[in-house]
Protein backbone atom coordinates (compact mmCIF):
# COMPACT_ATOMS: atom_id res chain seq x y z
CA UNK A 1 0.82 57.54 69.25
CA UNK A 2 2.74 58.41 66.08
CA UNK A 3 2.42 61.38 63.89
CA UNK A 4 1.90 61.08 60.22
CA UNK A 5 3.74 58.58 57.76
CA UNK A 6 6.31 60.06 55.43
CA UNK A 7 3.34 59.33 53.01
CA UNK A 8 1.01 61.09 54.36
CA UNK A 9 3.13 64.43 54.72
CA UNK A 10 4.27 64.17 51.17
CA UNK A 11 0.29 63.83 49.99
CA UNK A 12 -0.45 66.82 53.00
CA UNK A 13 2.18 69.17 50.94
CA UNK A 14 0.57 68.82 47.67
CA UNK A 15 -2.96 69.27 48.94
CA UNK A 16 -5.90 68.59 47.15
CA UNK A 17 -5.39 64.88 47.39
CA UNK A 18 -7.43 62.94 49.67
CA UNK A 19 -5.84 59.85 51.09
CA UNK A 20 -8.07 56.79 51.60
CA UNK A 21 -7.74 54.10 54.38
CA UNK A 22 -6.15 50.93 52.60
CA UNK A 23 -6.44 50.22 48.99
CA UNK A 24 -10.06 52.16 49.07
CA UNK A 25 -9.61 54.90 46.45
CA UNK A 26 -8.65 52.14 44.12
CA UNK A 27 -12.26 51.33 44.02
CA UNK A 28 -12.87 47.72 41.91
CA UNK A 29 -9.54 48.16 41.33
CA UNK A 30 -8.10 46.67 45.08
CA UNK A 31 -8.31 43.63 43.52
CA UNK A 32 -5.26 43.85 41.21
CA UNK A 33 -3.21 44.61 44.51
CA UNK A 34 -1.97 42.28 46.92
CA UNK A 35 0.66 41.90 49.98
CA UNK A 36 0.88 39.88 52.88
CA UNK A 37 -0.06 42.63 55.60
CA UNK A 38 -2.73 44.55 54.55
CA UNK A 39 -1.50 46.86 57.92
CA UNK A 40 1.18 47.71 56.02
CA UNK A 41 -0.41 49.87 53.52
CA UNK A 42 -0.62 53.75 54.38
CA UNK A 43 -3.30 54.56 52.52
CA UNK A 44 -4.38 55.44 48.49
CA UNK A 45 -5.55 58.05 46.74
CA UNK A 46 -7.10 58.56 43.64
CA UNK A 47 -5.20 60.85 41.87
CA UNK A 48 -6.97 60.74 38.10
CA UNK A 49 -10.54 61.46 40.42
CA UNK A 50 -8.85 64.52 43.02
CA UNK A 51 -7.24 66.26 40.06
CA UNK A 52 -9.75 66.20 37.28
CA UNK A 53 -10.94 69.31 38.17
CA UNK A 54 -8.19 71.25 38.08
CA UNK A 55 -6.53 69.40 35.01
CA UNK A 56 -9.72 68.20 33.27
CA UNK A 57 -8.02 68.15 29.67
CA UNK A 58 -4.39 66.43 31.20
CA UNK A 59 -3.75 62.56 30.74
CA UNK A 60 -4.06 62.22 34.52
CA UNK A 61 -2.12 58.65 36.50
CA UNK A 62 -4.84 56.41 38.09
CA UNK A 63 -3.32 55.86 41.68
CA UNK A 64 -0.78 56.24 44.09
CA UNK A 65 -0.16 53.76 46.92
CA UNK A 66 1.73 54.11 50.57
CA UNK A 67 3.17 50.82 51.57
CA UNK A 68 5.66 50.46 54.38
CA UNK A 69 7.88 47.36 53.71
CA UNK A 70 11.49 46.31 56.43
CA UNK A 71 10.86 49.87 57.78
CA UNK A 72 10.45 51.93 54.94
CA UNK A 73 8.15 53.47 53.41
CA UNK A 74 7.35 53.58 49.47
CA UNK A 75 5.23 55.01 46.99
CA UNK A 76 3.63 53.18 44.18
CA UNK A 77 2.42 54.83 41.47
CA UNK A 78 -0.26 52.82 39.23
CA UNK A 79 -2.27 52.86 36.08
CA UNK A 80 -5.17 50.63 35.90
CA UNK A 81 -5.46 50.33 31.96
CA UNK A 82 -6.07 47.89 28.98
CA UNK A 83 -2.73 46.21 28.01
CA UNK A 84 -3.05 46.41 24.10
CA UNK A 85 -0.53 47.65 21.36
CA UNK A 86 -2.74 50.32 20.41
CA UNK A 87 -2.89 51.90 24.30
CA UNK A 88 0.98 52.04 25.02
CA UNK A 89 1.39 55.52 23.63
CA UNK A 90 -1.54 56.29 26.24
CA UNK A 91 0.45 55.17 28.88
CA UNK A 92 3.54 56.90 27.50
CA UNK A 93 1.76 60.31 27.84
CA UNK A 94 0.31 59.35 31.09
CA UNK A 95 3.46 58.87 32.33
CA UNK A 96 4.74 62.07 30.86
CA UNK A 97 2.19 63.68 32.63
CA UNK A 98 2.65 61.54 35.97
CA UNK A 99 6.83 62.57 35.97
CA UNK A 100 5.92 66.43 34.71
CA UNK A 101 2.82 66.74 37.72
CA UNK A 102 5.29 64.84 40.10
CA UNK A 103 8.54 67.12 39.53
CA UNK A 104 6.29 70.61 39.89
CA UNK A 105 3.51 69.75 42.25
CA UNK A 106 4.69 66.86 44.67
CA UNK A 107 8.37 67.09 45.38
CA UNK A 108 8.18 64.95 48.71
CA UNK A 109 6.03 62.49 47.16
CA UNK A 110 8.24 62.36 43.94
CA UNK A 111 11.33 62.07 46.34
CA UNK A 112 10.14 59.51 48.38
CA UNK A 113 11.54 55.59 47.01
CA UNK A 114 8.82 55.08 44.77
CA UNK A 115 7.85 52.31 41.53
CA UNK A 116 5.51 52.82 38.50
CA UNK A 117 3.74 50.38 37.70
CA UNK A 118 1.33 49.74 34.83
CA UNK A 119 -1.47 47.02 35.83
CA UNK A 120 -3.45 45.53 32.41
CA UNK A 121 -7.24 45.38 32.78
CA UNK A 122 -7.34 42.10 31.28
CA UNK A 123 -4.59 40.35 30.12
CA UNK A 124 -1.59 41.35 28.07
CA UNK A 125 -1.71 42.00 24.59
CA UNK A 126 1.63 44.13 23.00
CA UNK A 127 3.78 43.23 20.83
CA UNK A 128 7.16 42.71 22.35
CA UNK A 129 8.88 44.92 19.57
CA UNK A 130 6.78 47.81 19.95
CA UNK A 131 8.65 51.22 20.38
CA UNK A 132 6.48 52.78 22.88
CA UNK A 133 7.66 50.02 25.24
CA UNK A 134 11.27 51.36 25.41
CA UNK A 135 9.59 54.89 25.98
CA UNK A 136 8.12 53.47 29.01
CA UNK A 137 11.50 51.92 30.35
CA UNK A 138 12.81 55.35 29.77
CA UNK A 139 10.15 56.53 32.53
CA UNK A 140 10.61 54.37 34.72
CA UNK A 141 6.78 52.07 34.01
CA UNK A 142 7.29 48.52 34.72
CA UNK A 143 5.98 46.29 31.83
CA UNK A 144 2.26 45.80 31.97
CA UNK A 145 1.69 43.46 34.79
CA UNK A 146 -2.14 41.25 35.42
CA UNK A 147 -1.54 42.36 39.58
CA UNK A 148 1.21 43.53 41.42
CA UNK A 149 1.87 42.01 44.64
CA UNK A 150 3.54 45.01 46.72
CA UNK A 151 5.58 42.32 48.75
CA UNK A 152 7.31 41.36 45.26
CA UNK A 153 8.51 44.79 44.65
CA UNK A 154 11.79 46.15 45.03
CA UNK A 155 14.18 49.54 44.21
């Protein structure tokens, strides 16, 4: 039998976080992720949920995701969220946050190959000039996506 995933260490160091079987701490939200091998996916955790109490005033990130994909394992960070112009500086301070949190409190998880991902609640609806968008870019956020498939994904 094998010891822990990479994942799972890197979540063990921060403590606090519980990790869920599959996409589970995503809630209603599993359904805006896909891949081929569900098998493949270490586990979840909700990360807005496990650290309200000690951050209750912060602009906590919704989720992060352990996926295994050709052998290696990655970490996806995502924000379940409403896609409109007025809500990108949201997700810029999120995402703030998320790189801020990451850099002080979860080292190994931060290290580990991992994406950002913003997915819209329901549908997409910025305007393609809008500033905030190139704030996001800066941070690494993807473009607000309707589901992310984590077979599609790459570094």
């Amino acid at each position: 039998m094998t010891g822990p995933s990479k994942f799972e260490r890197a979540l063990q160091a921060v403590g606090g976080l519980r990790m869920q079987r599959g996409l589970k701490a995503l809630g209603n939200n599993s359904s805006k992720v896909t891949c081929k091998d569900s098998h493949m996916i270490l586990g979840s955790v909700n990360l807005d949920k496990d650290l309200k109490d000690r951050m209750p005033q912060d602009s906590r990130w919704d989720y992060v995701i352990g996926y295994e994909n050709n052998k290696e394992e990655k970490a996806f960070f995502v924000e379940v969220h409403p896609a409109h112009t007025s809500e990108v500086s949201q997700i810029v301070k999120k995402a703030q946050w998320l790189k801020e949190w990451a850099e002080m409190n979860a080292k190994e998880l931060w290290g580990m190959k991992h994406l950002i991902y913003w997915i819209a609640t329901n549908g997409v609806h910025i305007r393609s000039n809008d500033h905030g968008l190139k704030k996001l870019s800066q941070l690494g956020v993807s473009r607000p996506v309707p589901r992310l498939d984590l077979d599609k994904c790459d570094l």
